[in-house]
PDB file of N, CA and C in Angstrom:
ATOM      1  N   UNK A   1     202.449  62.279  15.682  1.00  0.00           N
ATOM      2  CA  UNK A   1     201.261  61.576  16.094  1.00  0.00           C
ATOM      3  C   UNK A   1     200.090  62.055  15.231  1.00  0.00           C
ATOM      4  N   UNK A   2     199.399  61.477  14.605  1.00  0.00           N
ATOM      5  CA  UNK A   2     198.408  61.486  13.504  1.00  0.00           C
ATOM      6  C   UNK A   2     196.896  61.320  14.437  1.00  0.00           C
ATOM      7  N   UNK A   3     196.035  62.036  14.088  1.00  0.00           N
ATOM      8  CA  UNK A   3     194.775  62.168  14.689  1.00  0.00           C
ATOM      9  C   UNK A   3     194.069  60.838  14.603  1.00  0.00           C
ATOM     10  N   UNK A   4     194.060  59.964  13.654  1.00  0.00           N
ATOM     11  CA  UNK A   4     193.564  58.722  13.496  1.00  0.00           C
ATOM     12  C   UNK A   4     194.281  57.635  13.728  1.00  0.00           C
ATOM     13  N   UNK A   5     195.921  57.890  13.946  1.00  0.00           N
ATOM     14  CA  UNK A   5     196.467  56.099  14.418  1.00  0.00           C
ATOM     15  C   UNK A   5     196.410  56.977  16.091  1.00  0.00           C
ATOM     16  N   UNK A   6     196.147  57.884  16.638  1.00  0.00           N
ATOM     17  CA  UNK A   6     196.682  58.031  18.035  1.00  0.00           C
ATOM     18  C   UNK A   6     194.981  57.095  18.666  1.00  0.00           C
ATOM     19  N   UNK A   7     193.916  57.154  18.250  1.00  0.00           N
ATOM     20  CA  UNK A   7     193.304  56.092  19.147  1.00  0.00           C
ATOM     21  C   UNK A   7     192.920  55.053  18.090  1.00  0.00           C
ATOM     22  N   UNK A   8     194.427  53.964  17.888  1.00  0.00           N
ATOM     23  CA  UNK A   8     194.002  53.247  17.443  1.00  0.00           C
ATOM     24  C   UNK A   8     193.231  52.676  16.357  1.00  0.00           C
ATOM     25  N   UNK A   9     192.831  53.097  15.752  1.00  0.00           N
ATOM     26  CA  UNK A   9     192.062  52.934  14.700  1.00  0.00           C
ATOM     27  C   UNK A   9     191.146  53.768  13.256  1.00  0.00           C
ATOM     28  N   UNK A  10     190.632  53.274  12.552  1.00  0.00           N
ATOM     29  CA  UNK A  10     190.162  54.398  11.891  1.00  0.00           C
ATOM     30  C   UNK A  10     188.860  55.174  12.497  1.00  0.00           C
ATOM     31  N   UNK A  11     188.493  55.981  12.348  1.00  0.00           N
ATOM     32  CA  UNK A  11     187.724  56.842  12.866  1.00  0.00           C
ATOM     33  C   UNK A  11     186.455  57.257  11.484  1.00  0.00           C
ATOM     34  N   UNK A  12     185.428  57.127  12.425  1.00  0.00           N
ATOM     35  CA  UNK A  12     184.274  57.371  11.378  1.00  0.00           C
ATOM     36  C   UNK A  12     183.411  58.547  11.709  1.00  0.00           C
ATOM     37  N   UNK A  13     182.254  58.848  11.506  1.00  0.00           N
ATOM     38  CA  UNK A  13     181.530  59.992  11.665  1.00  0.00           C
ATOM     39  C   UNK A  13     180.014  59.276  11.980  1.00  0.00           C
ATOM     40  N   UNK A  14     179.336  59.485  12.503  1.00  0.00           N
ATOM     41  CA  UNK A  14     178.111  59.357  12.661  1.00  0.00           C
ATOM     42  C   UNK A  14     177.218  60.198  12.119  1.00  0.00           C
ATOM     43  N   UNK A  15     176.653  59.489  10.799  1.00  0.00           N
ATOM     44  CA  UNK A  15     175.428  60.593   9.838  1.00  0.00           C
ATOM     45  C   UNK A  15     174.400  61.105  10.926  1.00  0.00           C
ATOM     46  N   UNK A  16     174.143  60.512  12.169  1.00  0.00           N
ATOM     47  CA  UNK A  16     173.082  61.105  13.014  1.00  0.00           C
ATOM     48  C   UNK A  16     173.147  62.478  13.756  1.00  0.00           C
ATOM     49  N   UNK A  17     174.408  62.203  14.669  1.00  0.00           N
ATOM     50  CA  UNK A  17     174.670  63.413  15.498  1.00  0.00           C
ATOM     51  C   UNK A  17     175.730  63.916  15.022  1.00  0.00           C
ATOM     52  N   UNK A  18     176.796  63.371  14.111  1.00  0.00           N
ATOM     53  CA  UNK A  18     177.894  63.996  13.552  1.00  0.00           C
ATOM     54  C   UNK A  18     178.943  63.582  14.528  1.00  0.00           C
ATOM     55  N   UNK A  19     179.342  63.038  15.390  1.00  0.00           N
ATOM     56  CA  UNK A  19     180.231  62.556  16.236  1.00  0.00           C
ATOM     57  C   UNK A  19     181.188  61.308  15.666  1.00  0.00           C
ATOM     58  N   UNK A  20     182.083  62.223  16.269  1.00  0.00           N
ATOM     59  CA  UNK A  20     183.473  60.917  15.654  1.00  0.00           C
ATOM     60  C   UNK A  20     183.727  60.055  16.083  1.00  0.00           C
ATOM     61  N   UNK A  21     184.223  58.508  15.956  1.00  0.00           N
ATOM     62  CA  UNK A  21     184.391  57.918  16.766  1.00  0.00           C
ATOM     63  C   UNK A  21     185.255  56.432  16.310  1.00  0.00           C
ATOM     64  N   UNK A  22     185.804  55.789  17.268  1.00  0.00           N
ATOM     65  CA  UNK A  22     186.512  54.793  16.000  1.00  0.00           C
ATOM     66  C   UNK A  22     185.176  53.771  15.402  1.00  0.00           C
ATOM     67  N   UNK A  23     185.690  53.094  14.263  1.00  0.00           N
ATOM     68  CA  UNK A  23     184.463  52.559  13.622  1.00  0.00           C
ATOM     69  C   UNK A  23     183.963  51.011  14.259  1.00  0.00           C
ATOM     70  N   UNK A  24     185.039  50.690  14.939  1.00  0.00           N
ATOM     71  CA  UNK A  24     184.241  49.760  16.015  1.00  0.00           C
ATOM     72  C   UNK A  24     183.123  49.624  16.683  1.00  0.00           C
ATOM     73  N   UNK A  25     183.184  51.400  17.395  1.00  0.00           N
ATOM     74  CA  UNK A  25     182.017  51.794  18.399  1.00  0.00           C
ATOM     75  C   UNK A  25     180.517  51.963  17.440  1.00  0.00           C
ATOM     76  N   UNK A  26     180.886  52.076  16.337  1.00  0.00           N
ATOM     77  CA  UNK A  26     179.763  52.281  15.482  1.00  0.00           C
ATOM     78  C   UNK A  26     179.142  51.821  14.694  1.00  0.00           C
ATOM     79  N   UNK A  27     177.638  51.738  13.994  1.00  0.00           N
ATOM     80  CA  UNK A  27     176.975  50.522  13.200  1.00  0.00           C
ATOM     81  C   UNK A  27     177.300  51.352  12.010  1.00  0.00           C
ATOM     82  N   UNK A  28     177.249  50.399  11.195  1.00  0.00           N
ATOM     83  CA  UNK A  28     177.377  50.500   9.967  1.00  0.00           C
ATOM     84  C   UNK A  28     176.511  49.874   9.037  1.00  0.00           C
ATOM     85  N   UNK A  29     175.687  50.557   8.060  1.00  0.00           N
ATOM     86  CA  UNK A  29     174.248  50.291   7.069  1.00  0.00           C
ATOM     87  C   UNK A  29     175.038  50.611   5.752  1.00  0.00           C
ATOM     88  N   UNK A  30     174.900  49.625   4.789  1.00  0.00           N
ATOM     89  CA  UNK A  30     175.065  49.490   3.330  1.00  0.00           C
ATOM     90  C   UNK A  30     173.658  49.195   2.942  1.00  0.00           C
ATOM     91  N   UNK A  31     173.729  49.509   1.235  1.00  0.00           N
ATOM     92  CA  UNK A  31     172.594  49.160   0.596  1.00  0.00           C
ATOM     93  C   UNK A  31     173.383  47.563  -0.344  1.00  0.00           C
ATOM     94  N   UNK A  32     172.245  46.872  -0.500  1.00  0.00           N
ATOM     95  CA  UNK A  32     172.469  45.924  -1.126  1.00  0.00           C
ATOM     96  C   UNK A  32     171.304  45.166  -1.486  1.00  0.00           C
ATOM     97  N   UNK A  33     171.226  45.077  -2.861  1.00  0.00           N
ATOM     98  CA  UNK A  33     170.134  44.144  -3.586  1.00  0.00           C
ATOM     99  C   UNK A  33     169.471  45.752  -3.401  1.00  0.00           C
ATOM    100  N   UNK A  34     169.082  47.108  -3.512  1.00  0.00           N
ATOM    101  CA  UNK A  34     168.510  48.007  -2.845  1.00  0.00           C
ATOM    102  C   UNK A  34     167.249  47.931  -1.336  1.00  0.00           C
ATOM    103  N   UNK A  35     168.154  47.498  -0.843  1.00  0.00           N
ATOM    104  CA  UNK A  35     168.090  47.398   0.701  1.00  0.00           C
ATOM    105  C   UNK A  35     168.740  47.550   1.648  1.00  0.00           C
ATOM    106  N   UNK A  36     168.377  48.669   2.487  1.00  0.00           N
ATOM    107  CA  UNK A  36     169.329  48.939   3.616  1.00  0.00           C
ATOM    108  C   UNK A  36     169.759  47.766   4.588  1.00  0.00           C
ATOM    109  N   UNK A  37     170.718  47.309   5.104  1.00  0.00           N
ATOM    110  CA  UNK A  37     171.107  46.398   5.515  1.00  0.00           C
ATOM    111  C   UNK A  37     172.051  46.555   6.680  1.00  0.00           C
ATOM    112  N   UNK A  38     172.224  45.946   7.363  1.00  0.00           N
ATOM    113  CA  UNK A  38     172.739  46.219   9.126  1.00  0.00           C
ATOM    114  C   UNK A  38     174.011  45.241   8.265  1.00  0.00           C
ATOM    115  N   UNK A  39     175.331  45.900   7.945  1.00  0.00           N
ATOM    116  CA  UNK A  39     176.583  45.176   7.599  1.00  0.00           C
ATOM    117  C   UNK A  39     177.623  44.387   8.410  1.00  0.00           C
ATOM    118  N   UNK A  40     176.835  43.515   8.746  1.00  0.00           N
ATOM    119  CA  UNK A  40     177.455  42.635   9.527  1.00  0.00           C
ATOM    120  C   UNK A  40     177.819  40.929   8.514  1.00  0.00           C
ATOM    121  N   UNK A  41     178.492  40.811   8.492  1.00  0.00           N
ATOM    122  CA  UNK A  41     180.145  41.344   8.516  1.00  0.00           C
ATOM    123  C   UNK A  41     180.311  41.763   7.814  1.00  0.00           C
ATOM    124  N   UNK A  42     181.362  43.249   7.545  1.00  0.00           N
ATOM    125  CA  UNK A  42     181.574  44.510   6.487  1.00  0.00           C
ATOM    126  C   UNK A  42     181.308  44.155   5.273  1.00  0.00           C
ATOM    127  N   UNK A  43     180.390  44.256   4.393  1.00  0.00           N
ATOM    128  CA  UNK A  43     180.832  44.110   3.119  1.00  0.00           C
ATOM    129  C   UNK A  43     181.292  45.211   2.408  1.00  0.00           C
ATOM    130  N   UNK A  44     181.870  45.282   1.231  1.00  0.00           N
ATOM    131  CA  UNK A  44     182.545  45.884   0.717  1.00  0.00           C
ATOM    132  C   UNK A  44     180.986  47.305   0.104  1.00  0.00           C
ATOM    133  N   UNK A  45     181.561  48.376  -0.559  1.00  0.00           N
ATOM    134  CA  UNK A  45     180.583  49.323  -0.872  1.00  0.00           C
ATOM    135  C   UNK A  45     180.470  50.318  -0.086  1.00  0.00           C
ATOM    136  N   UNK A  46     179.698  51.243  -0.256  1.00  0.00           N
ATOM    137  CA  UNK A  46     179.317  52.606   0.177  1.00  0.00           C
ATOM    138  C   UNK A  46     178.139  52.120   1.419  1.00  0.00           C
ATOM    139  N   UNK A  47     178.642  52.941   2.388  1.00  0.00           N
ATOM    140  CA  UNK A  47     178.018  52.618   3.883  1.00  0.00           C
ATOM    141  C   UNK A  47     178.113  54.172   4.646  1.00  0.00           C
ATOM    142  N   UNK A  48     177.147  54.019   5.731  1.00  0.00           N
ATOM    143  CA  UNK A  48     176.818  54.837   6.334  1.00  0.00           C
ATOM    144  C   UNK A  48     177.294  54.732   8.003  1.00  0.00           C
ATOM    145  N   UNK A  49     177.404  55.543   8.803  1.00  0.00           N
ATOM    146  CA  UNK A  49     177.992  55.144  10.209  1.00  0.00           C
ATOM    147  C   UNK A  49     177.054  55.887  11.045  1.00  0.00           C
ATOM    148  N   UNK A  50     176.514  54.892  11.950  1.00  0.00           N
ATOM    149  CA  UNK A  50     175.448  55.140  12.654  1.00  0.00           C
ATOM    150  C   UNK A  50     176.145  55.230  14.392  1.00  0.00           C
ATOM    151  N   UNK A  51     175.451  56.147  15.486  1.00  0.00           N
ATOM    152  CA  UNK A  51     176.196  55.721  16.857  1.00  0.00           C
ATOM    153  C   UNK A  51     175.128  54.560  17.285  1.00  0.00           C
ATOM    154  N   UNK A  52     175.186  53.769  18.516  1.00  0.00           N
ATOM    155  CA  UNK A  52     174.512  52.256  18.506  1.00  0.00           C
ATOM    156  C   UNK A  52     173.557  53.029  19.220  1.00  0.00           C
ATOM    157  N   UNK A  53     172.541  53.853  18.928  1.00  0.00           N
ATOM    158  CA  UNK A  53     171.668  54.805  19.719  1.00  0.00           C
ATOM    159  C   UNK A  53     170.400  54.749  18.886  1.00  0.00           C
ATOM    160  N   UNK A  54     169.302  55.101  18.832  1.00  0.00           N
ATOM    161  CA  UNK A  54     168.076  55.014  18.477  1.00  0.00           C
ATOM    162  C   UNK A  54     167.928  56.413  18.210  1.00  0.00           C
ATOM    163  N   UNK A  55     168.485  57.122  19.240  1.00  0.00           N
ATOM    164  CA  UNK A  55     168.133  58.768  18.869  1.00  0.00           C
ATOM    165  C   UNK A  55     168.732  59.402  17.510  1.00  0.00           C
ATOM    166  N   UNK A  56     170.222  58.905  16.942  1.00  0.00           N
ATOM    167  CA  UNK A  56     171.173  58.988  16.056  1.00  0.00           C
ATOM    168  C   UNK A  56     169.941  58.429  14.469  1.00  0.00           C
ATOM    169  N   UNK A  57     169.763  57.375  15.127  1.00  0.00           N
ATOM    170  CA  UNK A  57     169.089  56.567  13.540  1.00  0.00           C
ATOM    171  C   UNK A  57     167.964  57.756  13.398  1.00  0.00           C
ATOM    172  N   UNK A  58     167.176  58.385  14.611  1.00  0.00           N
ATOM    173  CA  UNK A  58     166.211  58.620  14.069  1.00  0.00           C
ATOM    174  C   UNK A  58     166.210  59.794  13.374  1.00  0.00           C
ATOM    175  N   UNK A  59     167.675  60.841  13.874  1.00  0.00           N
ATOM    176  CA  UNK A  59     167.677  61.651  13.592  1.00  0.00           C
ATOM    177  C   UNK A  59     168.390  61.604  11.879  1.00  0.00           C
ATOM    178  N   UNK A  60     169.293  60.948  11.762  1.00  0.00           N
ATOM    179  CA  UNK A  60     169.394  60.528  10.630  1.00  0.00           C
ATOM    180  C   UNK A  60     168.355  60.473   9.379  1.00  0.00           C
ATOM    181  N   UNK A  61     167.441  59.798   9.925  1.00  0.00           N
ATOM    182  CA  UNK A  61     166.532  59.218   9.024  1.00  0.00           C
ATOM    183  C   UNK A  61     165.630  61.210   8.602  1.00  0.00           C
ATOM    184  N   UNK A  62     165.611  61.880  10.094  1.00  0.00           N
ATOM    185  CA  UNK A  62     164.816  63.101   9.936  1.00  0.00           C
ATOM    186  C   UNK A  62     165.231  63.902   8.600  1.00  0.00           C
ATOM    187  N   UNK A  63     166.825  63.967   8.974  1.00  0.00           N
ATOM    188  CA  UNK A  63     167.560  64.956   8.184  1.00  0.00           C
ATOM    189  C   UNK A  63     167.853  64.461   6.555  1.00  0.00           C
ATOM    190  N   UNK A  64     167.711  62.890   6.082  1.00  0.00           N
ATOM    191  CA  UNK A  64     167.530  62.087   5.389  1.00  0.00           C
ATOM    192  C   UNK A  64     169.237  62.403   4.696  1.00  0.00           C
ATOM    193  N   UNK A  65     169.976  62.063   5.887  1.00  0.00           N
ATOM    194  CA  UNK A  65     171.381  61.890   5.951  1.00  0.00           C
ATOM    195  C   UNK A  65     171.933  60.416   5.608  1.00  0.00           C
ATOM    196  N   UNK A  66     170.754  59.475   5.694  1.00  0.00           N
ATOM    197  CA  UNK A  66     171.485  58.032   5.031  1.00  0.00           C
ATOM    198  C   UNK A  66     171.141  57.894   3.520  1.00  0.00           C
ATOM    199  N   UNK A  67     170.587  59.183   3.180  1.00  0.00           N
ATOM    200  CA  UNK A  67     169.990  59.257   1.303  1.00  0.00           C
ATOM    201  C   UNK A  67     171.386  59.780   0.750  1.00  0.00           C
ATOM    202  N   UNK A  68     172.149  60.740   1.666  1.00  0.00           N
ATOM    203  CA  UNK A  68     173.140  61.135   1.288  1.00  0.00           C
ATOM    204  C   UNK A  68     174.231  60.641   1.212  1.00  0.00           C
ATOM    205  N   UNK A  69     174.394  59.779   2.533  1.00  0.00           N
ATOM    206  CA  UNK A  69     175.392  59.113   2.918  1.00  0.00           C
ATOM    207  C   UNK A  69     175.741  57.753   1.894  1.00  0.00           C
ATOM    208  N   UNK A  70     174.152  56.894   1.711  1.00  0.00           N
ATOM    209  CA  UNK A  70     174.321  56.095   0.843  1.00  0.00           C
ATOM    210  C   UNK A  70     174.075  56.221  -1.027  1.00  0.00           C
ATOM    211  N   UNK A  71     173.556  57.711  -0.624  1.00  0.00           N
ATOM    212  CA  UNK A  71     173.490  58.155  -2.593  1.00  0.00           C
ATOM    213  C   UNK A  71     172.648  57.171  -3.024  1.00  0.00           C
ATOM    214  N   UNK A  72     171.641  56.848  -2.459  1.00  0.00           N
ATOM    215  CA  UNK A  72     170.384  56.341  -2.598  1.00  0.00           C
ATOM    216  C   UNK A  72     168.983  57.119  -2.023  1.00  0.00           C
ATOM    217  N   UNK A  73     168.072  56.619  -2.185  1.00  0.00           N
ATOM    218  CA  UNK A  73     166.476  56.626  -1.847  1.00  0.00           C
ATOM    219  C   UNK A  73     166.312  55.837  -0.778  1.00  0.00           C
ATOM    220  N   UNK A  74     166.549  56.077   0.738  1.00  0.00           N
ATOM    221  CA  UNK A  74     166.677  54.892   1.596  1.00  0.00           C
ATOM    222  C   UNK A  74     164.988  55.031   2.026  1.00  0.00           C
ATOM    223  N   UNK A  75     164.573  53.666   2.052  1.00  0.00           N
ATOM    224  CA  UNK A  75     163.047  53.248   2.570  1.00  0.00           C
ATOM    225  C   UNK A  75     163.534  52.867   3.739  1.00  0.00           C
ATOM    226  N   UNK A  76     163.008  53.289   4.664  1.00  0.00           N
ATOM    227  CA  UNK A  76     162.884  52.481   6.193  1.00  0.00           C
ATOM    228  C   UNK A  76     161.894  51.882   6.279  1.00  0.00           C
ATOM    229  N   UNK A  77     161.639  50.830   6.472  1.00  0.00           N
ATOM    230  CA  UNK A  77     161.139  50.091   7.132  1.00  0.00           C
ATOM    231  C   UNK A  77     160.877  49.714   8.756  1.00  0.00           C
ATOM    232  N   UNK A  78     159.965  48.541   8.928  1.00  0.00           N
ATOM    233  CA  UNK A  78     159.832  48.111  10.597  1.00  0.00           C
ATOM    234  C   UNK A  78     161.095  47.639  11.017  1.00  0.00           C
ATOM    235  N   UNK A  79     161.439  46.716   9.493  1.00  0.00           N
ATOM    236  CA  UNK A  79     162.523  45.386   9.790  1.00  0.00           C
ATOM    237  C   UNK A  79     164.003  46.048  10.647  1.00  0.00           C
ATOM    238  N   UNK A  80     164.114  46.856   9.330  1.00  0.00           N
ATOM    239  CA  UNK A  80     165.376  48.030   9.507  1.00  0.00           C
ATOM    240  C   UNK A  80     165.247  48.680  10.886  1.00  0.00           C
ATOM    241  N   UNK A  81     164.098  49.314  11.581  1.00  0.00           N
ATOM    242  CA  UNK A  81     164.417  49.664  13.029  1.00  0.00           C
ATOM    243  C   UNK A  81     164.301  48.833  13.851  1.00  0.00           C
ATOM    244  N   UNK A  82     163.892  47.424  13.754  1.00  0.00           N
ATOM    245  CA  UNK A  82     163.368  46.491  14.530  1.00  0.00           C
ATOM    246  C   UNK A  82     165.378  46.166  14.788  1.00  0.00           C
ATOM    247  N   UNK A  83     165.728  45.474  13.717  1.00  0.00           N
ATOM    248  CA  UNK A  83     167.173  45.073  13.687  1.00  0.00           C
ATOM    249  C   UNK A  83     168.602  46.509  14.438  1.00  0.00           C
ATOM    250  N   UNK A  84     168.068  47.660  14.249  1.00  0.00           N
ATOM    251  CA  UNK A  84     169.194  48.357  14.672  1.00  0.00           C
ATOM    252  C   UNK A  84     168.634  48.355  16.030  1.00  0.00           C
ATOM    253  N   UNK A  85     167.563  48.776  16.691  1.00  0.00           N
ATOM    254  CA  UNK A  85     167.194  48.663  17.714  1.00  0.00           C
ATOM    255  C   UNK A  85     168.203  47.587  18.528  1.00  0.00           C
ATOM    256  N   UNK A  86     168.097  46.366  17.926  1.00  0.00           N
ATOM    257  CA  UNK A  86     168.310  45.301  18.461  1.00  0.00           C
ATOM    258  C   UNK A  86     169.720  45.087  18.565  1.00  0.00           C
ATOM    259  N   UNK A  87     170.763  45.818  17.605  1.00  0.00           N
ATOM    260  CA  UNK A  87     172.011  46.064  17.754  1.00  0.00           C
ATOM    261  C   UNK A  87     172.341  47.242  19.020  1.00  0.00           C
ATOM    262  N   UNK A  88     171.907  47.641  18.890  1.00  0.00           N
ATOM    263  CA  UNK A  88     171.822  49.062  20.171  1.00  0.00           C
ATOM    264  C   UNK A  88     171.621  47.858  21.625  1.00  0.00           C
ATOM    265  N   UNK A  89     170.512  47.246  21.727  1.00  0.00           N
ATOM    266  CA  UNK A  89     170.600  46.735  22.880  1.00  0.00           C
ATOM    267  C   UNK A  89     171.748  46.031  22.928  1.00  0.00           C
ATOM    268  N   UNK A  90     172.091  44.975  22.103  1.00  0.00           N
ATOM    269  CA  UNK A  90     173.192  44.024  22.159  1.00  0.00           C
ATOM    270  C   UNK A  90     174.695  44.677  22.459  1.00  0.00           C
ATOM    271  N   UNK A  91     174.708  46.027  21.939  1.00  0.00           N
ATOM    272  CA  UNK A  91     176.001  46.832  22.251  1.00  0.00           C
ATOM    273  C   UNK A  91     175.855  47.045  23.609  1.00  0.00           C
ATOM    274  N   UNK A  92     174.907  47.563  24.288  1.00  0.00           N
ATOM    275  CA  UNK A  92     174.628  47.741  25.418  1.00  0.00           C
ATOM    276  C   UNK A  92     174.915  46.652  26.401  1.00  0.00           C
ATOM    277  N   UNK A  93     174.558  45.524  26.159  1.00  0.00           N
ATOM    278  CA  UNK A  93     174.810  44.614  26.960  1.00  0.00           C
ATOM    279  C   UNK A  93     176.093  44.201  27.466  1.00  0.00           C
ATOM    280  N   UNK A  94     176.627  44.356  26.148  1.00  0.00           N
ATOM    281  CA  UNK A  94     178.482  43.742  26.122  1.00  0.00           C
ATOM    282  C   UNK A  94     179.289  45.568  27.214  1.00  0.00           C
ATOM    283  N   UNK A  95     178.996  46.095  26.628  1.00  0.00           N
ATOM    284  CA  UNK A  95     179.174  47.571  27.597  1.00  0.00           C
ATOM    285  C   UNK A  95     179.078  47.181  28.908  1.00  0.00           C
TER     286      UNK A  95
END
């Protein structure tokens, strides 16, 4: 039994709090055109794994763990917390 097919799926990390989890439960931010971007639906490239939490992004953003994660210069913006925000609630809802 293998640590990653026993629940199902692949398993990601969260750049915020560091928590594992399968990559379902979790958002996922690529850069593209150099813009951080809420990857819906996956595109291909270097991405970051967020938990659907506000506290995770922010801490992320503190430790400037999505500069690392994405090997970029990430700018945050309103748009960018306005939109994960808004994924966080929407996860919430379906929960």
């Amino acid at each position: 039994m293998t640590a990653a097919g026993s629940f199902g799926g692949p398993q990601r990390t969260c750049v915020g709090c560091r928590r594992v989890a399968p990559s379902e439960a979790l958002v996922r931010l690529t850069v593209r055109e150099g813009r951080v971007t809420l990857a819906e639906p996956r595109p291909v490239g270097r991405g970051a794994w967020l938990c659907p939490q506000p506290e995770c992004f922010e801490q992320a953003v503190r430790r400037r763990a999505l500069d690392r994660a994405l090997r970029a210069r990430v700018l945050i913006d309103d748009d960018l917390c306005r939109r994960f925000t808004g994924v966080c609630e929407q996860r919430k809802a379906v929960m």
